[in-house]
C-alpha atoms as a PDB file:
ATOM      1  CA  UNK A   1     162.853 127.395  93.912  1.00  0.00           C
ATOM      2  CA  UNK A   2     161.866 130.691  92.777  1.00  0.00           C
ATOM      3  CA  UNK A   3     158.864 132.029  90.271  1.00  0.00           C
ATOM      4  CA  UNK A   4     155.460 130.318  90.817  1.00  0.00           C
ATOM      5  CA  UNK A   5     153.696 127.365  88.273  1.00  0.00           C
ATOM      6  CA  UNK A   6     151.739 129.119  85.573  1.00  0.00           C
ATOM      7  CA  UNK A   7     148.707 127.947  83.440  1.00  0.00           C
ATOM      8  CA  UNK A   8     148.403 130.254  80.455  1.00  0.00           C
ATOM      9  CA  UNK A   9     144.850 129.279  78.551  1.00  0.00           C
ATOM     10  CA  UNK A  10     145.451 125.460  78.776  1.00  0.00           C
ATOM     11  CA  UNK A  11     143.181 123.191  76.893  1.00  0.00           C
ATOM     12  CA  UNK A  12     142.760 119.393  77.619  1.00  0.00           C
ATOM     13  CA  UNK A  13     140.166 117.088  76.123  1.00  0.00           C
ATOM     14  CA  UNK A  14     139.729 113.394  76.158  1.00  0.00           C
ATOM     15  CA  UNK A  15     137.805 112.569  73.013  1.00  0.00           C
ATOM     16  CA  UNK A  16     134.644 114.740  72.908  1.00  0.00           C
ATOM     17  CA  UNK A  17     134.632 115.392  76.866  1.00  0.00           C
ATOM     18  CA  UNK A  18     136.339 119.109  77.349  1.00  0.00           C
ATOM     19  CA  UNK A  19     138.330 119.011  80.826  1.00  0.00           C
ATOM     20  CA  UNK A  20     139.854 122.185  80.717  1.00  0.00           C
ATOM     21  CA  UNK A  21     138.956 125.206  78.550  1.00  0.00           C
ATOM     22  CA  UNK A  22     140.966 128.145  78.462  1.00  0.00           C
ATOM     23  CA  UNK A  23     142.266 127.682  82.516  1.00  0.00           C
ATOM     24  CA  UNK A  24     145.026 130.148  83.578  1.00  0.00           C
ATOM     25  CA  UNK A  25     146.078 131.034  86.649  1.00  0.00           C
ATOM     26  CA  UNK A  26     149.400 131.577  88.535  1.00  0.00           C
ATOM     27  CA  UNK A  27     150.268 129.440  91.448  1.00  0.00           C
ATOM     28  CA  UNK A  28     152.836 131.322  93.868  1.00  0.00           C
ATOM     29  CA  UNK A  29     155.832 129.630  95.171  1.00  0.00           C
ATOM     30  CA  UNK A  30     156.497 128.561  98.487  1.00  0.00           C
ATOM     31  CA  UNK A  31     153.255 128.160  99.845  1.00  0.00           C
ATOM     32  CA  UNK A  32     150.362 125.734  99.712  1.00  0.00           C
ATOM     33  CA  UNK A  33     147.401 125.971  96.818  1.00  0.00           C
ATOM     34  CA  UNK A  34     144.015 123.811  97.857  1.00  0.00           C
ATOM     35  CA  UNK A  35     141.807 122.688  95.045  1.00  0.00           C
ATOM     36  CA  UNK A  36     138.229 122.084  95.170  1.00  0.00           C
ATOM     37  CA  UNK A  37     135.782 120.912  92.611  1.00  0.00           C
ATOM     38  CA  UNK A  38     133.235 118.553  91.552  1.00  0.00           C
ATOM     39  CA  UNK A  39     134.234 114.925  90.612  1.00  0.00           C
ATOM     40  CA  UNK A  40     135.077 114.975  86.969  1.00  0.00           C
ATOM     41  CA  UNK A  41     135.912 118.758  87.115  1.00  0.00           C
ATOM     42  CA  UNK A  42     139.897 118.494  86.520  1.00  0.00           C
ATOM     43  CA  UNK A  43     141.446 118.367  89.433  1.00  0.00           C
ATOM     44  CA  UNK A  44     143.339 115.683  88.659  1.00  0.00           C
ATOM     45  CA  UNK A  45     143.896 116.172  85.136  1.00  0.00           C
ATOM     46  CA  UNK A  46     145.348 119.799  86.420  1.00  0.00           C
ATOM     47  CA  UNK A  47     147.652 117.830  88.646  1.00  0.00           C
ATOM     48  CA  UNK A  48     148.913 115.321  85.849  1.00  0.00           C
ATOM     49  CA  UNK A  49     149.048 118.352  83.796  1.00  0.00           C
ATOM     50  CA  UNK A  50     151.653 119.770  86.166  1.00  0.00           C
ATOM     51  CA  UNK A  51     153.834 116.922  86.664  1.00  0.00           C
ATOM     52  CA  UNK A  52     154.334 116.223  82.926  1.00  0.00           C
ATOM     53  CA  UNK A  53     152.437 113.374  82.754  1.00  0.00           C
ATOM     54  CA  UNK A  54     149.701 114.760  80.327  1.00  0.00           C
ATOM     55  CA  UNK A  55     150.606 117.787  77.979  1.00  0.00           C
ATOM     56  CA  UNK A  56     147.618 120.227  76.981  1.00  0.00           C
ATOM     57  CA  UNK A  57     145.973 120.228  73.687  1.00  0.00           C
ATOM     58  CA  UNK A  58     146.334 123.859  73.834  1.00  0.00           C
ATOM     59  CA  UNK A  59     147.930 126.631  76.330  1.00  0.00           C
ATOM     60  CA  UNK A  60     150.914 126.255  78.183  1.00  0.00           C
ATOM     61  CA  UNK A  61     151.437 124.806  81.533  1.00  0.00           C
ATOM     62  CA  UNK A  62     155.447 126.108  82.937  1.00  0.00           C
ATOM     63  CA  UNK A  63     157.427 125.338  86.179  1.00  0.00           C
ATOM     64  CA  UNK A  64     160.216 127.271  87.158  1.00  0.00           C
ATOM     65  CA  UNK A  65     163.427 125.949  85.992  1.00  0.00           C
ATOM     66  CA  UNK A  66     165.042 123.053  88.179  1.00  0.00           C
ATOM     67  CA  UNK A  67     161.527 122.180  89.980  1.00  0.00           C
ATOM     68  CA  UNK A  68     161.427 119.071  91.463  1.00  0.00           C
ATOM     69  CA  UNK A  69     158.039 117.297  91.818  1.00  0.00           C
ATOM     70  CA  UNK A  70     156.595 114.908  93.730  1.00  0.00           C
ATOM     71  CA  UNK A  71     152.932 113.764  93.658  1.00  0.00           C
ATOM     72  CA  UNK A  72     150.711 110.985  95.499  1.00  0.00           C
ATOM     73  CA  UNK A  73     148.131 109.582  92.872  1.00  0.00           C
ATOM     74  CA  UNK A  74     144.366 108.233  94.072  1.00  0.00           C
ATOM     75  CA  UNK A  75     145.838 104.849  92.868  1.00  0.00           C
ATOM     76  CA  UNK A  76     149.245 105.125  95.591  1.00  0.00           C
ATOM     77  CA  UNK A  77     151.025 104.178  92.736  1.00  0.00           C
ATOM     78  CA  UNK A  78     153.062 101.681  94.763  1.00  0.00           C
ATOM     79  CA  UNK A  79     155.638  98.923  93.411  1.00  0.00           C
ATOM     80  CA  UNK A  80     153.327  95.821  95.123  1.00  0.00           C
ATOM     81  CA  UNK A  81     156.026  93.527  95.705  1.00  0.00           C
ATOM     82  CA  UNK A  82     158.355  95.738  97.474  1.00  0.00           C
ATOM     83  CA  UNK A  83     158.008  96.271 101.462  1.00  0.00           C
ATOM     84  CA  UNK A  84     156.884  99.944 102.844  1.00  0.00           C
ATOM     85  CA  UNK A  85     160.180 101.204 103.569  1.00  0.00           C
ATOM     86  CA  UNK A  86     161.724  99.980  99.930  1.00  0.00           C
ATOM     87  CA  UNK A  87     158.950 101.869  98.056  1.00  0.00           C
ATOM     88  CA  UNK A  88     159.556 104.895 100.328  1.00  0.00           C
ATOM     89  CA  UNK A  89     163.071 104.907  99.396  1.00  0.00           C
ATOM     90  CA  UNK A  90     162.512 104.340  95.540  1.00  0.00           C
ATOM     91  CA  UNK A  91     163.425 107.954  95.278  1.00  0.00           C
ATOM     92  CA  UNK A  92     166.682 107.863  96.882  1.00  0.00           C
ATOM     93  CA  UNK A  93     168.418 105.115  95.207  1.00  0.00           C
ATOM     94  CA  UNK A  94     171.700 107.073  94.911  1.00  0.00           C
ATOM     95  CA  UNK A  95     172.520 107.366  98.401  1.00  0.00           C
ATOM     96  CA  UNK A  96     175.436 105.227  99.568  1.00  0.00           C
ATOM     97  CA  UNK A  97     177.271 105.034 103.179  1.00  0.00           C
ATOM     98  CA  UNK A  98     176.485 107.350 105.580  1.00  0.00           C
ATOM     99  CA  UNK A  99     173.955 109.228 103.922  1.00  0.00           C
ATOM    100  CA  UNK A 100     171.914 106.046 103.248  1.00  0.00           C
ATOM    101  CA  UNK A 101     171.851 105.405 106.870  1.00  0.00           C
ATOM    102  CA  UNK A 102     171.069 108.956 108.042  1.00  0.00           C
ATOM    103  CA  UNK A 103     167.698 108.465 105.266  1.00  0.00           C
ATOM    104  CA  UNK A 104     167.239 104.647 106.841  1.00  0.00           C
ATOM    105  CA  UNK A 105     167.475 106.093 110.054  1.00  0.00           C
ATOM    106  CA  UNK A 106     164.919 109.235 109.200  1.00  0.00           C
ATOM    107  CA  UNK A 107     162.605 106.442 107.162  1.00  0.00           C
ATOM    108  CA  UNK A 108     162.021 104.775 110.144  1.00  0.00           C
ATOM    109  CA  UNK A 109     161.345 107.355 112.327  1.00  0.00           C
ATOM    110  CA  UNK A 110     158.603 108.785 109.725  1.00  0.00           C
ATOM    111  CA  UNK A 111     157.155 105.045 109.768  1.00  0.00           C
ATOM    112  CA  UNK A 112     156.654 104.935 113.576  1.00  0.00           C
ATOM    113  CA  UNK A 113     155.167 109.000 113.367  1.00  0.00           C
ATOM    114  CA  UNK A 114     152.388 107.485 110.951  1.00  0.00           C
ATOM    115  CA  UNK A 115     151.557 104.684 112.702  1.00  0.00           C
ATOM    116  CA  UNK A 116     153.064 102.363 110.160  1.00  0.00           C
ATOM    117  CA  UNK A 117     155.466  99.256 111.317  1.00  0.00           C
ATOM    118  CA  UNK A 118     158.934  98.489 109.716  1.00  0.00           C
ATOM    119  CA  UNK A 119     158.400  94.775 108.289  1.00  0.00           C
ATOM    120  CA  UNK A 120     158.955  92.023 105.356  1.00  0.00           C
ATOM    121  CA  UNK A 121     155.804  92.015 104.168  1.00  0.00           C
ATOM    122  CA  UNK A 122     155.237  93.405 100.749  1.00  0.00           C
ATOM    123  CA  UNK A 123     152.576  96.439 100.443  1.00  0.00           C
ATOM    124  CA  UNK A 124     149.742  94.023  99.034  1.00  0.00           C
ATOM    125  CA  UNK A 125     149.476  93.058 102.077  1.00  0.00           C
ATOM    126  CA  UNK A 126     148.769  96.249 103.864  1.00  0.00           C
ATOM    127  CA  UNK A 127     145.332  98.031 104.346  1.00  0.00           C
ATOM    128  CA  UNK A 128     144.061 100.827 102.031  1.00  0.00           C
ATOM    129  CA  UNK A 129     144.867 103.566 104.739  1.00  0.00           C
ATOM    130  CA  UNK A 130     148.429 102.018 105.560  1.00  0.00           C
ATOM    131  CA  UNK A 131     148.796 102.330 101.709  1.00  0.00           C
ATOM    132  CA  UNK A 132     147.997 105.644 101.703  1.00  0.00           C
ATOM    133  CA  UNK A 133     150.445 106.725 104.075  1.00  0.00           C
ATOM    134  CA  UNK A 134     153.197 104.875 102.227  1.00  0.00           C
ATOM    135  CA  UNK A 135     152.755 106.583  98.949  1.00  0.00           C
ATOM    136  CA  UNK A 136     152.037 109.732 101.274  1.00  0.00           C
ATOM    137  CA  UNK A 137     155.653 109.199 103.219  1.00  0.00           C
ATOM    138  CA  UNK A 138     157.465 108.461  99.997  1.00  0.00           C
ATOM    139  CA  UNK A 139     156.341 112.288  98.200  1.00  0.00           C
ATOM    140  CA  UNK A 140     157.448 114.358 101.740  1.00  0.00           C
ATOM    141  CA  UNK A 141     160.257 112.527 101.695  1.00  0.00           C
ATOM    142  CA  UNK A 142     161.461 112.733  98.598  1.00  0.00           C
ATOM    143  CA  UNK A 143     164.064 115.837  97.488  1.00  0.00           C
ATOM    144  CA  UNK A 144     161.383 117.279  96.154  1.00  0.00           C
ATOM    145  CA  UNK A 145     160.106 121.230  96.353  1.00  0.00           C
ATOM    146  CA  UNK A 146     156.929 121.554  94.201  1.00  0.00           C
ATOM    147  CA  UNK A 147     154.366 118.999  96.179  1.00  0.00           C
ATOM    148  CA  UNK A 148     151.013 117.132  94.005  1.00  0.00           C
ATOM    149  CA  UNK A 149     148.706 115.580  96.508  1.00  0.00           C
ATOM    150  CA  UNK A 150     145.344 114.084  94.550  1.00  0.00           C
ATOM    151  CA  UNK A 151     143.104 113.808  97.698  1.00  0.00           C
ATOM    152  CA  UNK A 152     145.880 111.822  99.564  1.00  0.00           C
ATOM    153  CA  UNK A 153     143.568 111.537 103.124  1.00  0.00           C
ATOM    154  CA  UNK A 154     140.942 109.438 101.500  1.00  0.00           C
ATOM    155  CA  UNK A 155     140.082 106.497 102.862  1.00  0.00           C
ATOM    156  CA  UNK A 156     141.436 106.992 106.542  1.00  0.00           C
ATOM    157  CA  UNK A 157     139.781 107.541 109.667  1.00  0.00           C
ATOM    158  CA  UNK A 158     139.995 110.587 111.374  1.00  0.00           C
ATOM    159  CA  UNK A 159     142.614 109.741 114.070  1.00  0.00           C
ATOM    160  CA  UNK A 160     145.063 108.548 111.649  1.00  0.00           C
ATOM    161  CA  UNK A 161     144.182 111.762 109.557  1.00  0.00           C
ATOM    162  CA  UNK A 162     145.210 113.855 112.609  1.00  0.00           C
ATOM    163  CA  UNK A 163     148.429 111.719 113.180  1.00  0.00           C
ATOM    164  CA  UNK A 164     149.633 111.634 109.845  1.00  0.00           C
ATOM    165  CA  UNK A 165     149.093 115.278 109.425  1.00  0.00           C
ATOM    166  CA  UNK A 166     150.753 116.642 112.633  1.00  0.00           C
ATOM    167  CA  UNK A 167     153.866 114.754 111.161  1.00  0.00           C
ATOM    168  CA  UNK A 168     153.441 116.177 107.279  1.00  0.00           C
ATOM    169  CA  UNK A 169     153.080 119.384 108.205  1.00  0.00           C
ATOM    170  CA  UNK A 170     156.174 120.846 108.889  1.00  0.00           C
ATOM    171  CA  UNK A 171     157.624 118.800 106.237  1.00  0.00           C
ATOM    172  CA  UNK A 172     155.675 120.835 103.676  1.00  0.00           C
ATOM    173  CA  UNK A 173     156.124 124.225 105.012  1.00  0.00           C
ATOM    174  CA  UNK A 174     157.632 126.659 102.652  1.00  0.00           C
ATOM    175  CA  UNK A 175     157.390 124.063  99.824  1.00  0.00           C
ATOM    176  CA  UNK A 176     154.690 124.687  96.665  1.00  0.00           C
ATOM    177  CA  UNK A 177     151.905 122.794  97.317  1.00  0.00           C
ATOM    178  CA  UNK A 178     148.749 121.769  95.182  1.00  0.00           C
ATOM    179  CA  UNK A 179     146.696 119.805  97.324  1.00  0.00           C
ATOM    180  CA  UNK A 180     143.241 118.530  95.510  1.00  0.00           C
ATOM    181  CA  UNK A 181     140.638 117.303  98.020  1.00  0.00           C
ATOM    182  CA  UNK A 182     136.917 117.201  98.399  1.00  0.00           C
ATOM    183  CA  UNK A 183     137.052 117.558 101.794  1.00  0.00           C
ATOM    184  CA  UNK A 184     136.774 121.765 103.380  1.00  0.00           C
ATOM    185  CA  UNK A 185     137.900 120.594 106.646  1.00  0.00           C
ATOM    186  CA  UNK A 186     141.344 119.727 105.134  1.00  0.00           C
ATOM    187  CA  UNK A 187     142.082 123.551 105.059  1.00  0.00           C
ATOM    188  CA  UNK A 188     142.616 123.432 108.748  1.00  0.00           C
ATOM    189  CA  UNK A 189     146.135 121.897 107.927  1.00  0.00           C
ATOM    190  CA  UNK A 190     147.484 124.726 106.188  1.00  0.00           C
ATOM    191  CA  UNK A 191     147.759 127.883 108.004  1.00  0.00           C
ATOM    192  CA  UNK A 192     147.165 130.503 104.949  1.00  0.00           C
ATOM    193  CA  UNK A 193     146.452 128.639 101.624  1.00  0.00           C
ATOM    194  CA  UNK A 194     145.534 129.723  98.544  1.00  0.00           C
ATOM    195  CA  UNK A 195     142.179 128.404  97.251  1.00  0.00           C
ATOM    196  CA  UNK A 196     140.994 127.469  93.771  1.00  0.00           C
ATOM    197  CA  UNK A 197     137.758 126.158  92.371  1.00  0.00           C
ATOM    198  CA  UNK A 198     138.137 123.427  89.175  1.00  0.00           C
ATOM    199  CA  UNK A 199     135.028 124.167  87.867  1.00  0.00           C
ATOM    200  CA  UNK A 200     133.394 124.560  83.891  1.00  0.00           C
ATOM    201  CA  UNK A 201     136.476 123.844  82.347  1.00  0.00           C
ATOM    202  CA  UNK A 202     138.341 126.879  84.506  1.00  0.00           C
ATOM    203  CA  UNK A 203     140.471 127.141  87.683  1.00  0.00           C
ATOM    204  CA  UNK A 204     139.452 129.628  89.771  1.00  0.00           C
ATOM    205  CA  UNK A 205     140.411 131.783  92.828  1.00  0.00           C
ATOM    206  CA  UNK A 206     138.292 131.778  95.477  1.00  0.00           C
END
Protein backbone atom coordinates (compact mmCIF):
# COMPACT_ATOMS: atom_id res chain seq x y z
CA UNK A 1 0.00 0.00 0.00
CA UNK A 2 1.28 3.26 -0.94
CA UNK A 3 0.27 7.11 0.16
CA UNK A 4 -0.39 7.57 3.92
CA UNK A 5 -4.22 8.04 5.76
CA UNK A 6 -5.12 11.70 5.74
CA UNK A 7 -7.47 13.77 8.04
CA UNK A 8 -8.25 17.04 6.30
CA UNK A 9 -10.29 19.39 9.04
CA UNK A 10 -12.60 16.51 10.21
CA UNK A 11 -15.49 17.33 12.41
CA UNK A 12 -17.39 14.74 14.61
CA UNK A 13 -20.00 15.50 17.23
CA UNK A 14 -22.37 13.37 19.16
CA UNK A 15 -25.27 15.62 20.03
CA UNK A 16 -23.92 18.77 21.75
CA UNK A 17 -20.48 17.02 22.85
CA UNK A 18 -17.72 18.19 20.03
CA UNK A 19 -15.16 15.14 19.60
CA UNK A 20 -13.20 16.39 16.95
CA UNK A 21 -12.88 19.99 15.70
CA UNK A 22 -11.06 20.82 12.75
CA UNK A 23 -8.29 17.60 13.25
CA UNK A 24 -5.90 17.09 10.26
CA UNK A 25 -3.00 15.39 10.07
CA UNK A 26 -1.25 12.90 7.70
CA UNK A 27 -0.43 9.47 8.87
CA UNK A 28 2.61 7.95 6.76
CA UNK A 29 2.48 4.54 5.40
CA UNK A 30 4.30 1.67 6.43
CA UNK A 31 5.11 2.43 9.79
CA UNK A 32 3.46 2.53 13.19
CA UNK A 33 1.44 5.87 14.58
CA UNK A 34 0.86 5.76 18.69
CA UNK A 35 -1.98 7.79 20.05
CA UNK A 36 -2.24 9.27 23.35
CA UNK A 37 -4.93 11.26 25.01
CA UNK A 38 -7.24 11.72 27.77
CA UNK A 39 -10.32 9.39 28.12
CA UNK A 40 -13.07 10.96 26.14
CA UNK A 41 -10.51 12.84 23.90
CA UNK A 42 -11.17 10.84 20.46
CA UNK A 43 -9.05 8.32 20.22
CA UNK A 44 -11.40 6.01 19.48
CA UNK A 45 -13.77 7.95 17.59
CA UNK A 46 -10.46 8.77 15.30
CA UNK A 47 -10.06 5.04 14.95
CA UNK A 48 -13.83 4.30 13.98
CA UNK A 49 -13.43 7.28 11.89
CA UNK A 50 -10.73 5.47 9.93
CA UNK A 51 -12.22 2.20 9.45
CA UNK A 52 -15.52 3.54 8.04
CA UNK A 53 -17.48 2.85 10.76
CA UNK A 54 -18.40 6.55 11.64
CA UNK A 55 -18.24 9.27 8.81
CA UNK A 56 -17.39 12.99 9.95
CA UNK A 57 -19.88 15.69 10.20
CA UNK A 58 -17.41 17.73 8.43
CA UNK A 59 -13.73 17.26 6.79
CA UNK A 60 -12.59 14.38 5.08
CA UNK A 61 -10.99 11.34 6.40
CA UNK A 62 -9.12 9.22 2.97
CA UNK A 63 -7.17 5.88 2.75
CA UNK A 64 -5.19 5.06 -0.06
CA UNK A 65 -6.97 3.12 -2.61
CA UNK A 66 -7.20 -0.80 -2.00
CA UNK A 67 -6.36 -0.44 1.94
CA UNK A 68 -7.25 -3.18 3.83
CA UNK A 69 -8.09 -2.67 7.54
CA UNK A 70 -8.17 -4.45 10.41
CA UNK A 71 -8.94 -3.16 13.95
CA UNK A 72 -9.31 -4.73 17.61
CA UNK A 73 -12.20 -2.79 19.46
CA UNK A 74 -12.12 -2.26 23.60
CA UNK A 75 -15.25 -4.55 23.36
CA UNK A 76 -13.03 -7.72 21.32
CA UNK A 77 -15.83 -7.72 19.24
CA UNK A 78 -15.93 -11.52 19.27
CA UNK A 79 -18.77 -13.93 17.79
CA UNK A 80 -19.46 -15.59 21.62
CA UNK A 81 -20.53 -18.83 20.51
CA UNK A 82 -17.77 -19.66 18.24
CA UNK A 83 -14.39 -21.32 19.68
CA UNK A 84 -10.94 -19.14 19.57
CA UNK A 85 -9.61 -20.52 16.52
CA UNK A 86 -13.19 -20.14 14.48
CA UNK A 87 -13.36 -16.40 15.38
CA UNK A 88 -9.68 -16.05 14.39
CA UNK A 89 -10.41 -17.44 11.11
CA UNK A 90 -13.71 -15.38 10.48
CA UNK A 91 -11.57 -13.43 8.11
CA UNK A 92 -10.44 -16.13 5.97
CA UNK A 93 -13.52 -17.90 5.08
CA UNK A 94 -12.51 -18.27 1.40
CA UNK A 95 -9.67 -20.45 1.79
CA UNK A 96 -10.20 -24.03 0.64
CA UNK A 97 -7.59 -27.13 0.43
CA UNK A 98 -4.25 -26.55 0.95
CA UNK A 99 -4.27 -23.07 1.72
CA UNK A 100 -6.83 -23.62 4.53
CA UNK A 101 -4.49 -25.98 6.10
CA UNK A 102 -1.28 -23.94 5.68
CA UNK A 103 -3.68 -20.90 7.76
CA UNK A 104 -4.95 -23.95 10.28
CA UNK A 105 -1.57 -24.92 10.59
CA UNK A 106 -0.16 -21.07 11.13
CA UNK A 107 -3.50 -20.47 13.54
CA UNK A 108 -2.31 -22.85 15.75
CA UNK A 109 1.04 -22.05 16.00
CA UNK A 110 0.01 -18.22 16.81
CA UNK A 111 -2.37 -19.84 19.60
CA UNK A 112 0.46 -21.73 21.38
CA UNK A 113 2.95 -18.22 20.86
CA UNK A 114 0.16 -16.35 23.00
CA UNK A 115 -0.32 -18.65 25.47
CA UNK A 116 -3.77 -19.54 24.29
CA UNK A 117 -4.93 -23.46 23.97
CA UNK A 118 -6.68 -24.95 20.83
CA UNK A 119 -10.17 -26.24 22.34
CA UNK A 120 -14.19 -26.68 22.01
CA UNK A 121 -15.07 -24.32 24.25
CA UNK A 122 -16.76 -21.25 22.96
CA UNK A 123 -15.00 -17.71 23.83
CA UNK A 124 -17.61 -16.94 26.73
CA UNK A 125 -15.92 -19.08 28.41
CA UNK A 126 -12.48 -17.65 28.29
CA UNK A 127 -10.93 -14.92 30.60
CA UNK A 128 -10.86 -11.18 29.70
CA UNK A 129 -7.04 -11.36 28.81
CA UNK A 130 -7.45 -14.73 26.75
CA UNK A 131 -10.18 -12.61 24.98
CA UNK A 132 -8.03 -10.07 24.26
CA UNK A 133 -5.55 -12.01 22.57
CA UNK A 134 -8.18 -13.66 20.40
CA UNK A 135 -9.56 -10.54 18.92
CA UNK A 136 -5.74 -9.42 19.01
CA UNK A 137 -4.65 -12.79 16.87
CA UNK A 138 -7.59 -12.47 14.54
CA UNK A 139 -6.47 -8.44 13.27
CA UNK A 140 -2.44 -9.66 12.69
CA UNK A 141 -3.69 -12.33 11.08
CA UNK A 142 -5.93 -11.15 8.91
CA UNK A 143 -4.79 -9.97 5.05
CA UNK A 144 -4.84 -6.87 6.24
CA UNK A 145 -2.11 -3.77 5.73
CA UNK A 146 -3.51 -0.66 7.52
CA UNK A 147 -3.64 -1.99 11.42
CA UNK A 148 -6.47 -0.16 14.27
CA UNK A 149 -5.55 -1.28 17.72
CA UNK A 150 -7.97 0.67 20.50
CA UNK A 151 -5.73 -0.02 23.58
CA UNK A 152 -5.63 -3.81 22.72
CA UNK A 153 -3.08 -4.70 26.01
CA UNK A 154 -5.65 -3.72 28.54
CA UNK A 155 -6.52 -5.87 30.96
CA UNK A 156 -3.41 -8.31 30.88
CA UNK A 157 -0.66 -8.78 33.12
CA UNK A 158 2.62 -7.90 32.26
CA UNK A 159 4.09 -11.33 31.34
CA UNK A 160 1.45 -12.09 28.95
CA UNK A 161 1.95 -8.42 27.62
CA UNK A 162 5.62 -9.32 26.94
CA UNK A 163 4.64 -12.74 25.32
CA UNK A 164 2.04 -11.61 23.19
CA UNK A 165 4.09 -8.77 21.98
CA UNK A 166 7.39 -10.56 21.12
CA UNK A 167 5.02 -12.64 18.79
CA UNK A 168 2.99 -9.38 17.21
CA UNK A 169 5.78 -7.65 16.49
CA UNK A 170 7.22 -8.77 13.52
CA UNK A 171 3.86 -9.40 12.24
CA UNK A 172 3.25 -5.65 12.14
CA UNK A 173 6.46 -4.47 10.81
CA UNK A 174 6.23 -2.44 7.71
CA UNK A 175 2.39 -2.41 8.02
CA UNK A 176 0.42 1.19 8.94
CA UNK A 177 -0.28 1.14 12.30
CA UNK A 178 -2.54 3.37 14.64
CA UNK A 179 -2.17 2.05 17.93
CA UNK A 180 -4.34 4.11 20.74
CA UNK A 181 -3.20 3.36 24.30
CA UNK A 182 -2.94 5.10 27.61
CA UNK A 183 -0.13 3.39 28.51
CA UNK A 184 3.81 5.35 27.54
CA UNK A 185 5.53 2.20 28.21
CA UNK A 186 3.78 0.61 25.15
CA UNK A 187 6.20 2.69 22.91
CA UNK A 188 8.92 0.30 23.78
CA UNK A 189 7.27 -2.13 21.18
CA UNK A 190 7.76 -0.11 18.27
CA UNK A 191 11.19 0.75 17.34
CA UNK A 192 10.57 4.42 15.69
CA UNK A 193 6.84 5.44 15.93
CA UNK A 194 5.21 8.32 15.18
CA UNK A 195 3.40 10.01 18.11
CA UNK A 196 0.16 11.97 18.29
CA UNK A 197 -1.73 13.66 21.07
CA UNK A 198 -5.94 13.47 20.79
CA UNK A 199 -6.42 16.34 22.65
CA UNK A 200 -9.18 19.66 22.48
CA UNK A 201 -10.85 18.38 19.66
CA UNK A 202 -7.25 18.12 17.57
CA UNK A 203 -4.68 15.39 16.77
CA UNK A 204 -1.47 16.38 17.30
CA UNK A 205 2.24 15.55 16.65
CA UNK A 206 4.28 15.24 19.35
Amino acid sequence: MSGGIALRGVDKRYGGIVVLAGASAVLDAGRAHLLTGPSGAGKTTLLRLVAGLERPDGGEVSLPSGARLAMTFQEDRLCENLTATANIRLPHAHLRGAALEAFLARERDALGAVGLPVDSRPVRELSGGQRRRVAILRAVLADADVLLFDEPLKGMDERTVERVMDFVCPLIAGKTVLWATHDPRERRFFPSPAQWEVRDGRILRT
